[in-house]
N, C-alpha and C. Protein backbone atom coordinates (compact mmCIF):
# COMPACT_ATOMS: atom_id res chain seq x y z
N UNK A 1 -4.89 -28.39 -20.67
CA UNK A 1 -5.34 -29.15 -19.52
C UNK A 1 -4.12 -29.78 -18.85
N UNK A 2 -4.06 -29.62 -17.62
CA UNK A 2 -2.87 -30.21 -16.60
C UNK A 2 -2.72 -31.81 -16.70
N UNK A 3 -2.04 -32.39 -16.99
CA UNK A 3 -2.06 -34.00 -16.03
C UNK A 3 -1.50 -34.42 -14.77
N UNK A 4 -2.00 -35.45 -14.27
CA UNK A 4 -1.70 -35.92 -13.48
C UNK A 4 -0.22 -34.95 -12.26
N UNK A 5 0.78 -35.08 -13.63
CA UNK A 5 2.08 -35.48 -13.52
C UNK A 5 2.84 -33.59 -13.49
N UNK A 6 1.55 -32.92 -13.98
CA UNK A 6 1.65 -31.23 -13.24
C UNK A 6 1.33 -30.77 -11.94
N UNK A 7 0.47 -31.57 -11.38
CA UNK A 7 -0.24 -31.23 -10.29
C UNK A 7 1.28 -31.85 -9.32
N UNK A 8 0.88 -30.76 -7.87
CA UNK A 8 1.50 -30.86 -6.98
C UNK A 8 1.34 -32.23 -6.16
N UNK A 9 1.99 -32.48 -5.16
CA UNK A 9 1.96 -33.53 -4.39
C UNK A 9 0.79 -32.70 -3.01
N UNK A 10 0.05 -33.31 -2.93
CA UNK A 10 -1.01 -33.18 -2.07
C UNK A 10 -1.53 -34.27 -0.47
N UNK A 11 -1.65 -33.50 0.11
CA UNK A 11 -1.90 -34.17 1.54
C UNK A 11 -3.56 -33.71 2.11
N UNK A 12 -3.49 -35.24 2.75
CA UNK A 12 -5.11 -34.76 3.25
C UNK A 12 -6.39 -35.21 2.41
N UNK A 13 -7.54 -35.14 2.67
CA UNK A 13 -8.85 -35.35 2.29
C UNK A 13 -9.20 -34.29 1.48
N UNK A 14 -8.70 -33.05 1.98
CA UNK A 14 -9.60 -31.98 1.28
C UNK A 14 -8.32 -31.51 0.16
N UNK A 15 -7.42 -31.86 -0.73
CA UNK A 15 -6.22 -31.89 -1.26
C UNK A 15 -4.94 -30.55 -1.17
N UNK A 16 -5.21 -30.81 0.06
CA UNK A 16 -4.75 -29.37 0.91
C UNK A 16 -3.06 -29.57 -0.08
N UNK A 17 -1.95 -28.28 0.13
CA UNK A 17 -0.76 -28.38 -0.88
C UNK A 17 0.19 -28.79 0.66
N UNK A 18 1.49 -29.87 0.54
CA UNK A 18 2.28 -30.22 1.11
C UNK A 18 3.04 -29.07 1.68
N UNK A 19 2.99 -29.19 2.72
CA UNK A 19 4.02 -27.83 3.36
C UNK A 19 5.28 -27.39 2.77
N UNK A 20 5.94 -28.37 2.34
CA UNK A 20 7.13 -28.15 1.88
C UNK A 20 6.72 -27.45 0.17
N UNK A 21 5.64 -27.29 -0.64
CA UNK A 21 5.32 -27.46 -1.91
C UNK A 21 5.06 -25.85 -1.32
N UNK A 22 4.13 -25.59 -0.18
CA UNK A 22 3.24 -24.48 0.16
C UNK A 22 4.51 -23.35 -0.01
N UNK A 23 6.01 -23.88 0.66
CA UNK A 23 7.05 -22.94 1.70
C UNK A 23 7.46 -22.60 0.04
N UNK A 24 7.90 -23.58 -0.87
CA UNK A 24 9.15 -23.40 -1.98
C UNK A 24 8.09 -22.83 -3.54
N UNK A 25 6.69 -22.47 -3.42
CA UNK A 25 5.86 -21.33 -3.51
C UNK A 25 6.06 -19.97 -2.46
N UNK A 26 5.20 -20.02 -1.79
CA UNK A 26 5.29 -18.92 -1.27
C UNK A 26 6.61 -18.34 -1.35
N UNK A 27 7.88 -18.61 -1.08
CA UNK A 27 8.96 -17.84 -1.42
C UNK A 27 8.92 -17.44 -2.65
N UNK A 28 8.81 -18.26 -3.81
CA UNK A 28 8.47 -17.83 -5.43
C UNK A 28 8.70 -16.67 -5.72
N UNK A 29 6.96 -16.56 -4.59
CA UNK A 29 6.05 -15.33 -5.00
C UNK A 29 6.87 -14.33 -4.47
N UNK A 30 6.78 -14.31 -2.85
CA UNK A 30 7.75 -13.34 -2.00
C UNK A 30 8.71 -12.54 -3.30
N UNK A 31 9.89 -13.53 -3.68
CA UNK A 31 10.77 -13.11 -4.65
C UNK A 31 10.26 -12.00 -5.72
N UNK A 32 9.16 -12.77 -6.13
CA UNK A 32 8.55 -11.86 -7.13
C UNK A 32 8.27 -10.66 -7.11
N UNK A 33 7.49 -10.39 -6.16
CA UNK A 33 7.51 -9.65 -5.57
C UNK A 33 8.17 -8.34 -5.16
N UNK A 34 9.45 -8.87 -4.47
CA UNK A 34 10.69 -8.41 -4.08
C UNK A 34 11.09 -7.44 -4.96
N UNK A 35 11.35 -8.50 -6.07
CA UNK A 35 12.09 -8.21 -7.96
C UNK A 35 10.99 -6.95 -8.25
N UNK A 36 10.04 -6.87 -8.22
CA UNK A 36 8.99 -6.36 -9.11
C UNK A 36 8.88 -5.20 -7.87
N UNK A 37 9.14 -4.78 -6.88
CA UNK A 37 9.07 -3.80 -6.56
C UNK A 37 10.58 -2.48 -6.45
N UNK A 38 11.75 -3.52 -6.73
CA UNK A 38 12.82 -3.40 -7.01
C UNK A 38 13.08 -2.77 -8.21
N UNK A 39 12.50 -3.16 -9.21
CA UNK A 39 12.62 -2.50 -10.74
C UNK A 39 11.23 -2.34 -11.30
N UNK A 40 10.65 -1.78 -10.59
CA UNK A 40 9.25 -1.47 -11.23
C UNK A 40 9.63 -0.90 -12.61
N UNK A 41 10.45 -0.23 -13.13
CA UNK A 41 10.78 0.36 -14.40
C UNK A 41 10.50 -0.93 -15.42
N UNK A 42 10.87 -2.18 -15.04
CA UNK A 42 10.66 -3.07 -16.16
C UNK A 42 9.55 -3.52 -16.86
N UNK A 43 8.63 -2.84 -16.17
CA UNK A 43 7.01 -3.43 -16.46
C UNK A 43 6.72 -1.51 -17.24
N UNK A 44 5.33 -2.16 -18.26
CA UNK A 44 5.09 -0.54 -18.92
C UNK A 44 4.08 0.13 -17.54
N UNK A 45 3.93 1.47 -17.47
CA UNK A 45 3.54 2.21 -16.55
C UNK A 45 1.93 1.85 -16.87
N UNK A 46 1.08 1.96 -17.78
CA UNK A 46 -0.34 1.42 -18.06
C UNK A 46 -0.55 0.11 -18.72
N UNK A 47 -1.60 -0.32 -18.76
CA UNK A 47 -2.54 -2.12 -18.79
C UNK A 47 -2.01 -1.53 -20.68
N UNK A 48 -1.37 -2.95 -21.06
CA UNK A 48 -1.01 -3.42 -22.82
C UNK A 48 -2.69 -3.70 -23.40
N UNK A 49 -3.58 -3.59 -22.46
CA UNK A 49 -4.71 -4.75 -22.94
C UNK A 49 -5.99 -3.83 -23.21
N UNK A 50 -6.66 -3.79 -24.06
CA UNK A 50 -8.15 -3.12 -23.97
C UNK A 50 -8.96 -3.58 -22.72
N UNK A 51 -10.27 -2.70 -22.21
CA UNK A 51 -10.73 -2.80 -21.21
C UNK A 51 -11.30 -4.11 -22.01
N UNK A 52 -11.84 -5.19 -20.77
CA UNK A 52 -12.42 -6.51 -21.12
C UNK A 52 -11.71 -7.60 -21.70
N UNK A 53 -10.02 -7.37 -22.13
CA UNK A 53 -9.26 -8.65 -22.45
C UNK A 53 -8.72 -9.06 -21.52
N UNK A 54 -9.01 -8.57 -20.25
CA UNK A 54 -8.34 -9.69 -19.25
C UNK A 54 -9.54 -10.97 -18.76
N UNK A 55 -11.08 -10.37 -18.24
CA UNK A 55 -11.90 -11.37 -18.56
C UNK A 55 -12.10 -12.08 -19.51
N UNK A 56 -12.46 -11.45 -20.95
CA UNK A 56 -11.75 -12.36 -22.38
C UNK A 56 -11.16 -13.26 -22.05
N UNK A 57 -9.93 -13.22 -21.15
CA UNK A 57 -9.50 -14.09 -21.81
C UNK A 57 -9.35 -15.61 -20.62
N UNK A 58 -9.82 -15.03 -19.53
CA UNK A 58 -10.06 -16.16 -18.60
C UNK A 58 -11.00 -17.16 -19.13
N UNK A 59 -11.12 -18.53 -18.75
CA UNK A 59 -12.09 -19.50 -18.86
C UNK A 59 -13.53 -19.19 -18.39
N UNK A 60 -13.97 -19.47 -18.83
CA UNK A 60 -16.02 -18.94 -18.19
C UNK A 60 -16.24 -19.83 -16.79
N UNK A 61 -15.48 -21.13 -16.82
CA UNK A 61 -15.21 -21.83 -15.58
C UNK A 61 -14.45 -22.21 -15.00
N UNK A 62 -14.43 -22.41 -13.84
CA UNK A 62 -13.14 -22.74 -13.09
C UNK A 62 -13.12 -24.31 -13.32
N UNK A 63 -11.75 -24.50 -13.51
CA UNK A 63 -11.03 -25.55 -13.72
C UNK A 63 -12.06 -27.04 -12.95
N UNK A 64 -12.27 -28.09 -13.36
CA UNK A 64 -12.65 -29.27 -13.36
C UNK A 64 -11.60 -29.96 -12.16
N UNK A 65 -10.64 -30.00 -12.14
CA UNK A 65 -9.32 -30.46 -11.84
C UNK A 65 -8.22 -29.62 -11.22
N UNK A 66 -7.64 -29.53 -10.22
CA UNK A 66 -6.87 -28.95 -9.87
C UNK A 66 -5.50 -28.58 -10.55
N UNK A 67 -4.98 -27.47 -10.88
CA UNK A 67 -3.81 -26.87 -11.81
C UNK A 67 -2.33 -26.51 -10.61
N UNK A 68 -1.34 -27.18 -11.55
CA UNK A 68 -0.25 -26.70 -11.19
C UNK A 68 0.44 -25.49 -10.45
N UNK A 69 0.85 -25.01 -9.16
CA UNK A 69 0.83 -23.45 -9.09
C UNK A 69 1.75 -23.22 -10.13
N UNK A 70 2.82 -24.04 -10.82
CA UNK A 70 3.09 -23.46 -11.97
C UNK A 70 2.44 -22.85 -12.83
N UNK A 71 1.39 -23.78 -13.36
CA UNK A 71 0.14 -23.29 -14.37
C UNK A 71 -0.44 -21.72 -13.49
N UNK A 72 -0.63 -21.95 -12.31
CA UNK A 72 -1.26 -20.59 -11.66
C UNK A 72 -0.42 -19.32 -12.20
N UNK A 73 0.54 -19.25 -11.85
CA UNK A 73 1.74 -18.16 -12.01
C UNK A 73 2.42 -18.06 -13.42
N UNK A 74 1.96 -18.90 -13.99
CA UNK A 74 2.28 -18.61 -15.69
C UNK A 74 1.27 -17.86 -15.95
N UNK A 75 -0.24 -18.52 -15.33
CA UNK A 75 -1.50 -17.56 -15.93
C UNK A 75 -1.38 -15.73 -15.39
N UNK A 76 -0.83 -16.14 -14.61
CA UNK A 76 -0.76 -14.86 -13.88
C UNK A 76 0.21 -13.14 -14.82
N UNK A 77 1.26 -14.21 -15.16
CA UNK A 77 2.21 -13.54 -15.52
C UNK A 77 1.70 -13.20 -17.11
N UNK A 78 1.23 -14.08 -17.93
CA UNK A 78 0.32 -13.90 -19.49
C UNK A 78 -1.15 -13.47 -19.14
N UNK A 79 -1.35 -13.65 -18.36
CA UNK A 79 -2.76 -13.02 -18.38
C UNK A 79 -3.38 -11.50 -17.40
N UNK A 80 -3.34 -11.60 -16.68
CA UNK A 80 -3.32 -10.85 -15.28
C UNK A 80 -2.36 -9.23 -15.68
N UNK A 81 -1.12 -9.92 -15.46
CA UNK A 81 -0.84 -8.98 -15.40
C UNK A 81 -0.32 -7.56 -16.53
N UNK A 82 -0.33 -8.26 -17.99
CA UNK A 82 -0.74 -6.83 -18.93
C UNK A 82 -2.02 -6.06 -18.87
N UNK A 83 -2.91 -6.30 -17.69
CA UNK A 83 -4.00 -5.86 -17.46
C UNK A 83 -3.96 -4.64 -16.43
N UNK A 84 -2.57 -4.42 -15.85
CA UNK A 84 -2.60 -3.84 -14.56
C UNK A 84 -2.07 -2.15 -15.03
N UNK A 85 -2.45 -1.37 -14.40
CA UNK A 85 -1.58 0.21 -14.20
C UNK A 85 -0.54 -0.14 -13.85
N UNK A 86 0.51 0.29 -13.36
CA UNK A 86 1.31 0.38 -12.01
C UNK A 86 2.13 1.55 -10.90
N UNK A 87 1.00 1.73 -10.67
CA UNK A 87 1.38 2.93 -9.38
C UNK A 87 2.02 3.31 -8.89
N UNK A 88 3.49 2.01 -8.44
CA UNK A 88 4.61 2.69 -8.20
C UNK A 88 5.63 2.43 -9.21
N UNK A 89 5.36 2.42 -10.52
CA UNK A 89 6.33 3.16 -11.37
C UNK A 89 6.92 4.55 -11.51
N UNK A 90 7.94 4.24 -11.92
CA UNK A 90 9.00 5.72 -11.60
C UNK A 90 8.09 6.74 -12.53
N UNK A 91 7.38 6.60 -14.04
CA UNK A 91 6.80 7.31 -14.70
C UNK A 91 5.67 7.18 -14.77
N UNK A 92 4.25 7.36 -13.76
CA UNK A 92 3.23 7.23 -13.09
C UNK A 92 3.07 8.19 -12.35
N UNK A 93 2.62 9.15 -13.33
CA UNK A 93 2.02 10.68 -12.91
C UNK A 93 0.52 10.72 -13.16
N UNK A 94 -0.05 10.85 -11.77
CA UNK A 94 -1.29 11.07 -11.87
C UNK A 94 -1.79 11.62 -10.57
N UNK A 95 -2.95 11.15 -10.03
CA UNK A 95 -3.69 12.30 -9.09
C UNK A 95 -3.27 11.14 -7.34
N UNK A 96 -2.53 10.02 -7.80
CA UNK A 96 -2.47 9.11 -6.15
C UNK A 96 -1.15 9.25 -6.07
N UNK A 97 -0.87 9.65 -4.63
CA UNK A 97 1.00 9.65 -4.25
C UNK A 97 0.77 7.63 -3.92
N UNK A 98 1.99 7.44 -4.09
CA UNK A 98 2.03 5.62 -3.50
C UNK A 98 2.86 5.89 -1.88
N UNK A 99 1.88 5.41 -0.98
CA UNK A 99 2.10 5.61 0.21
C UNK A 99 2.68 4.68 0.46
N UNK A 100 3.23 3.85 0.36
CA UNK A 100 3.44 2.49 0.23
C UNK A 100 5.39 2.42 0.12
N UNK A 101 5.57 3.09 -0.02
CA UNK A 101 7.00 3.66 -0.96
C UNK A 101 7.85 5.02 -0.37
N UNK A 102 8.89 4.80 -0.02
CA UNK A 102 9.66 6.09 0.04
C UNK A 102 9.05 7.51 0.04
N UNK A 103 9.05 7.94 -1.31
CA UNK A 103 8.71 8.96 -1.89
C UNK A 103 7.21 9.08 -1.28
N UNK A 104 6.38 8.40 -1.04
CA UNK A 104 5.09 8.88 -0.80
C UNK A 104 5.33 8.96 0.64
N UNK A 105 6.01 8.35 1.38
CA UNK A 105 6.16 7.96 2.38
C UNK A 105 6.69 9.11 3.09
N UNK A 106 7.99 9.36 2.58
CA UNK A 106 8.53 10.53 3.08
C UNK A 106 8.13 12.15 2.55
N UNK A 107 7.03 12.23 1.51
CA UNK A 107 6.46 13.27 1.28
C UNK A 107 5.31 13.68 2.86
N UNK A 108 4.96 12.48 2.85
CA UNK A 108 3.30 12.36 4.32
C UNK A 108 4.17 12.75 5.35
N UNK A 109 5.54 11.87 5.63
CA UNK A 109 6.11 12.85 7.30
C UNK A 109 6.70 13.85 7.60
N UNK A 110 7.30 15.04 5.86
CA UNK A 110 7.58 16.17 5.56
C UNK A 110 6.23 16.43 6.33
N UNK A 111 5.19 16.60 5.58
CA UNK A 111 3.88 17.50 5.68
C UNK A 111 3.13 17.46 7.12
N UNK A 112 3.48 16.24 7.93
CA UNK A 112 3.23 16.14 9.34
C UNK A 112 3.92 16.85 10.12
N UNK A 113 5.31 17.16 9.91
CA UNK A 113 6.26 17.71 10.63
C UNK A 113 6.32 19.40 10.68
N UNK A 114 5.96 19.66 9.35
CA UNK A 114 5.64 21.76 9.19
C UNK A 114 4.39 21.80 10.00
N UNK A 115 3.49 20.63 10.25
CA UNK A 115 2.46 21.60 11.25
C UNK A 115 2.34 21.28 12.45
């Protein structure tokens, strides 16, 4: 359980997150992001987890109290995400090109261009 003294600094009635709290998150993530599409090799190509241990292992309710986006992005990173495939890993052979990416990218405007 969070205290007080985890939770962000908050503005407003409805405990909206401080702009400056919102900006030095959102970059975080951005980064993360960034990193994680940069070396997709570092993550395994399929989910570590049996089907149903990622609900497992969430709470049955949402939080009472508002949580840290620290706490958010820790959960994220232990929970969430040994749950995932990942599609644009370099060793991720299967039946979807990642359009999203170079290689899928520049396979679609090869195949536009011969006809």
């Amino acid at each position: 359980m969070s205290s007080p003294r985890d939770r962000e600094p908050v503005a407003g009635p409805l405990g909206d997150l401080d702009s400056e709290v919102f900006q030095r998150y959102g970059y975080r993530v951005v980064d993360w992001i960034a990193e994680y599409l940069a070396h997709p090799e570092r993550v395994p190509v399929l989910a570590r987890v049996k089907p149903g241990d990622v609900r497992g292992a969430l709470p049955a309710t949402a939080p009472g109290a508002p949580e840290s986006l620290d706490a958010i992005l820790a959960d994220f990173e232990r929970l969430i995400l040994p749950g995932i495939t990942h599609w644009n890993h370099p060793g991720f052979f299967a039946y979807f090109s990642i359009q999203g990416r170079s290689p899928g990218s520049s396979a679609s405007s090869c195949a536009r261009r011969s006809t």
